[in-house]
C-alpha atoms as a PDB file:
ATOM      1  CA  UNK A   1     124.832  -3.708 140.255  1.00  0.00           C
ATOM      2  CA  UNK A   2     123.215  -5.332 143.429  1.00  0.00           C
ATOM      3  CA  UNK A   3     119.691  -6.914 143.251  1.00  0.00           C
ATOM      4  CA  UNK A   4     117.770  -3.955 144.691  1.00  0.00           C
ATOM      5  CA  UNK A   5     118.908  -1.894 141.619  1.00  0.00           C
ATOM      6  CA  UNK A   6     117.215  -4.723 139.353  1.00  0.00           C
ATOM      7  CA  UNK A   7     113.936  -3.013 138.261  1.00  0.00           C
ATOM      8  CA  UNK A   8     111.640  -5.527 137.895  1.00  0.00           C
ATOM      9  CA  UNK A   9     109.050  -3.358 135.338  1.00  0.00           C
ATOM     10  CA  UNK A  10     111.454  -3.100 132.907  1.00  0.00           C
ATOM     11  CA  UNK A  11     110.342  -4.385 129.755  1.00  0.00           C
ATOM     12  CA  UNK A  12     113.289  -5.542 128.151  1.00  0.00           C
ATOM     13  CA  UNK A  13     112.823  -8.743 131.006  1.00  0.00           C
ATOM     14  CA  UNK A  14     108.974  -9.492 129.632  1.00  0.00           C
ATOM     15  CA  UNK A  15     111.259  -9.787 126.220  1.00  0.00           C
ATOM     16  CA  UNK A  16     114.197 -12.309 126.949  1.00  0.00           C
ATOM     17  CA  UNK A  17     112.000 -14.389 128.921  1.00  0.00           C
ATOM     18  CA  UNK A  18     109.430 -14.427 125.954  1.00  0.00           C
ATOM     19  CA  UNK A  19     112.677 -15.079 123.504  1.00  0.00           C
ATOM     20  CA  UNK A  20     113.569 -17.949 125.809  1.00  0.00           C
ATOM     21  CA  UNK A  21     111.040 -19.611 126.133  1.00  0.00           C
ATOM     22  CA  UNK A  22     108.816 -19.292 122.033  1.00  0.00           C
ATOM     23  CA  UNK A  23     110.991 -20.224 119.640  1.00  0.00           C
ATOM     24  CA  UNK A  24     109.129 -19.119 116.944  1.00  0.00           C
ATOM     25  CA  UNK A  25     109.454 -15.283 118.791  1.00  0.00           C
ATOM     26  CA  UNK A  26     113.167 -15.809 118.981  1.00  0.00           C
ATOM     27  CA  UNK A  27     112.990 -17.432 114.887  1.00  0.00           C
ATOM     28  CA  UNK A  28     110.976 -13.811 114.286  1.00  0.00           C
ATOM     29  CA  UNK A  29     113.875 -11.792 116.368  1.00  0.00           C
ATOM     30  CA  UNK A  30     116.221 -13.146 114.407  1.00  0.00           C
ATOM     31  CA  UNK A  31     114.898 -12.251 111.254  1.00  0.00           C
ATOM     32  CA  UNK A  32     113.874  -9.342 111.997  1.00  0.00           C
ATOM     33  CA  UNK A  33     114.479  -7.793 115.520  1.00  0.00           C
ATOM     34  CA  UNK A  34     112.861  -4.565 114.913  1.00  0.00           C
ATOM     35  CA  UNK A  35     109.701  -6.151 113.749  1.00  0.00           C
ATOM     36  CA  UNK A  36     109.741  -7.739 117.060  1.00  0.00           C
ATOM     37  CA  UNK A  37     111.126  -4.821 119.620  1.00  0.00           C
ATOM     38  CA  UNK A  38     107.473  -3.409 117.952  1.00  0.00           C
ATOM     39  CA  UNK A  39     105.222  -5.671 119.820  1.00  0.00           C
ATOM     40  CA  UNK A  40     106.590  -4.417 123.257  1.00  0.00           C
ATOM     41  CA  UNK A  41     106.036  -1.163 125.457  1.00  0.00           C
ATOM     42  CA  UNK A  42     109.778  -0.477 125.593  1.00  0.00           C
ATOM     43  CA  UNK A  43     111.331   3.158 126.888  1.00  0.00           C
ATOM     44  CA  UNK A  44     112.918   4.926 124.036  1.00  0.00           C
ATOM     45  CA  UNK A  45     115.809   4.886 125.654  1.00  0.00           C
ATOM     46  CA  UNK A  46     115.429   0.945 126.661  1.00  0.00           C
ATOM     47  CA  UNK A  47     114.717   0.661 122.727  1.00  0.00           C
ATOM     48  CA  UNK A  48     117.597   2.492 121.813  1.00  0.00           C
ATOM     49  CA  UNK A  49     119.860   0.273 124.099  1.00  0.00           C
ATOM     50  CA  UNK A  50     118.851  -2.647 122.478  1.00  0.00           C
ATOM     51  CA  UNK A  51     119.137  -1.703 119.280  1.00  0.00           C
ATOM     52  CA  UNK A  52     122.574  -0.287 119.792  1.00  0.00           C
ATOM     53  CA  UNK A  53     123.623  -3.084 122.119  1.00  0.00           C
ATOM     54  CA  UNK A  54     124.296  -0.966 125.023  1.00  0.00           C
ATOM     55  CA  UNK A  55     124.333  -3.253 127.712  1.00  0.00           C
ATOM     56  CA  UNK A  56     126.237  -1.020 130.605  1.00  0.00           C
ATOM     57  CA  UNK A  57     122.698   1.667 129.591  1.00  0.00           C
ATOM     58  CA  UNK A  58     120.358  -1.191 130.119  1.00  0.00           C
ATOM     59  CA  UNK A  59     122.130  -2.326 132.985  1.00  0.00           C
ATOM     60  CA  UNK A  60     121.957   1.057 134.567  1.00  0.00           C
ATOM     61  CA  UNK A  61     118.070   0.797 133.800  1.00  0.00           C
ATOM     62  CA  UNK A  62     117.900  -2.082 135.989  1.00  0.00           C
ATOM     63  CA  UNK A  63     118.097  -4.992 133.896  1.00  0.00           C
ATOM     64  CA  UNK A  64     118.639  -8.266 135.566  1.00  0.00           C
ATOM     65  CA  UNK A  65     122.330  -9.345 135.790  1.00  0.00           C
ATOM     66  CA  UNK A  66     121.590 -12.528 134.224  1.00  0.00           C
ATOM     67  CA  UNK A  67     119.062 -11.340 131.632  1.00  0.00           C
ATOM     68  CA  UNK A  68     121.471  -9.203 130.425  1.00  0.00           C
ATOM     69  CA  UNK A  69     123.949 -12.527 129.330  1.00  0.00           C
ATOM     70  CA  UNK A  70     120.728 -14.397 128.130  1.00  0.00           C
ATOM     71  CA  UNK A  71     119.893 -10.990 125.683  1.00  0.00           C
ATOM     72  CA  UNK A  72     123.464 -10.870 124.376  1.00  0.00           C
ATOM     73  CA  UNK A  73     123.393 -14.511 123.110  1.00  0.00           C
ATOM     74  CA  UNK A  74     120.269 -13.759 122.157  1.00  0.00           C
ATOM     75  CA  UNK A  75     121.386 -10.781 119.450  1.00  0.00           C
ATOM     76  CA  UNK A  76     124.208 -12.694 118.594  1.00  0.00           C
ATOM     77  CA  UNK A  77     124.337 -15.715 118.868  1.00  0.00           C
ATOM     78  CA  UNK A  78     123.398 -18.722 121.251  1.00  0.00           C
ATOM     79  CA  UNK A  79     125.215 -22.059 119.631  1.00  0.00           C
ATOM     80  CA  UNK A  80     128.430 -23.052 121.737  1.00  0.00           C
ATOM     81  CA  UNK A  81     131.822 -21.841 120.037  1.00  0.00           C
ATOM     82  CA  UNK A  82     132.331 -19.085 118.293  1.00  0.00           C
ATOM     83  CA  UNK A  83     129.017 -17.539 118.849  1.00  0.00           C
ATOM     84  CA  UNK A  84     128.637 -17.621 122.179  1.00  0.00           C
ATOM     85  CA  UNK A  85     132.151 -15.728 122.264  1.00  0.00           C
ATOM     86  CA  UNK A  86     131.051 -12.991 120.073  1.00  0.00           C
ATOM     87  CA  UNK A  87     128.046 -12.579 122.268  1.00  0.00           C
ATOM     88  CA  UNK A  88     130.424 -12.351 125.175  1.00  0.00           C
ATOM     89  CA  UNK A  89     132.628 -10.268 123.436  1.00  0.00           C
ATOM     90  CA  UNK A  90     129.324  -7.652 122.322  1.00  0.00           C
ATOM     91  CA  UNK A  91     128.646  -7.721 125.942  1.00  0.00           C
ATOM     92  CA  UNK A  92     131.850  -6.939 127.711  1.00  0.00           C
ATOM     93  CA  UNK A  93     132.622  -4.567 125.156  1.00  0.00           C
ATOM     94  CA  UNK A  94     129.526  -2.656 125.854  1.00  0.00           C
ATOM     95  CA  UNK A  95     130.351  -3.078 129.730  1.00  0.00           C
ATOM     96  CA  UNK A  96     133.428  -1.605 130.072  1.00  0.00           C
ATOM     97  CA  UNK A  97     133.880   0.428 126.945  1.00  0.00           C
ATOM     98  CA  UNK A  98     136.864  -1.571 125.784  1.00  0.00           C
ATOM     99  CA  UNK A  99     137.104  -3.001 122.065  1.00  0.00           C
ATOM    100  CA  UNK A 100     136.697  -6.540 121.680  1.00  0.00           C
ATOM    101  CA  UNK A 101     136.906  -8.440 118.759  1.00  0.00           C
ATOM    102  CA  UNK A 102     133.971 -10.947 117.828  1.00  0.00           C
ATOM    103  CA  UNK A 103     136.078 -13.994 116.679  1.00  0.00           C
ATOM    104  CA  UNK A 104     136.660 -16.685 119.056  1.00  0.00           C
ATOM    105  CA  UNK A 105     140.247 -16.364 119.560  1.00  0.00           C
ATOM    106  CA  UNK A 106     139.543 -13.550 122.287  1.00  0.00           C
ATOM    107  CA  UNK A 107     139.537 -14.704 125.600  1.00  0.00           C
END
């Protein structure tokens, strides 16, 4: 994806810069992401993505490059080690469509 293809409306960016940024939001998302996905005008199809974890779908939307690695870490899990690999693993797995496992053995 280049930078022209980002589309800067999307929703789903209003939402991991909010998660960044209030950490009682992201305390709320992690309780209880649906509860949160509520508040915000998302596409049913950007919903849908995020729910599912279908990065390469939100990607094709328009989602920034780099908001895409902040959401993953966001959904599951943002503390170095074996965390941040399973998000990395949930988002190259979603990416190219190739099973990944979530412990932190995978490179």
């Amino acid at each position: 994806m280049s930078f022209e293809q980002v589309d800067k409306t999307l929703v789903t960016h209003d939402l991991v810069q909010d998660l960044k940024w209030d950490a009682k939001l992201r305390a709320q998302f992690e309780a209880d992401q649906a509860s949160v996905l509520d508040r915000y005008a998302l596409k049913p199809e950007e919903r849908t993505a995020i729910d599912s974890g279908d990065f390469r779908t939100l990607y094709d939307m328009g989602l920034h490059p780099y908001l895409g690695g902040q959401l993953a870490r966001l959904m599951y899990g943002n503390a170095a080690g074996p965390d941040a690999t399973r998000a990395v693993n949930r988002l190259i797995s979603s990416l190219t469509g190739e099973d990944r496992p979530d412990d932190r053995t995978t490179t």
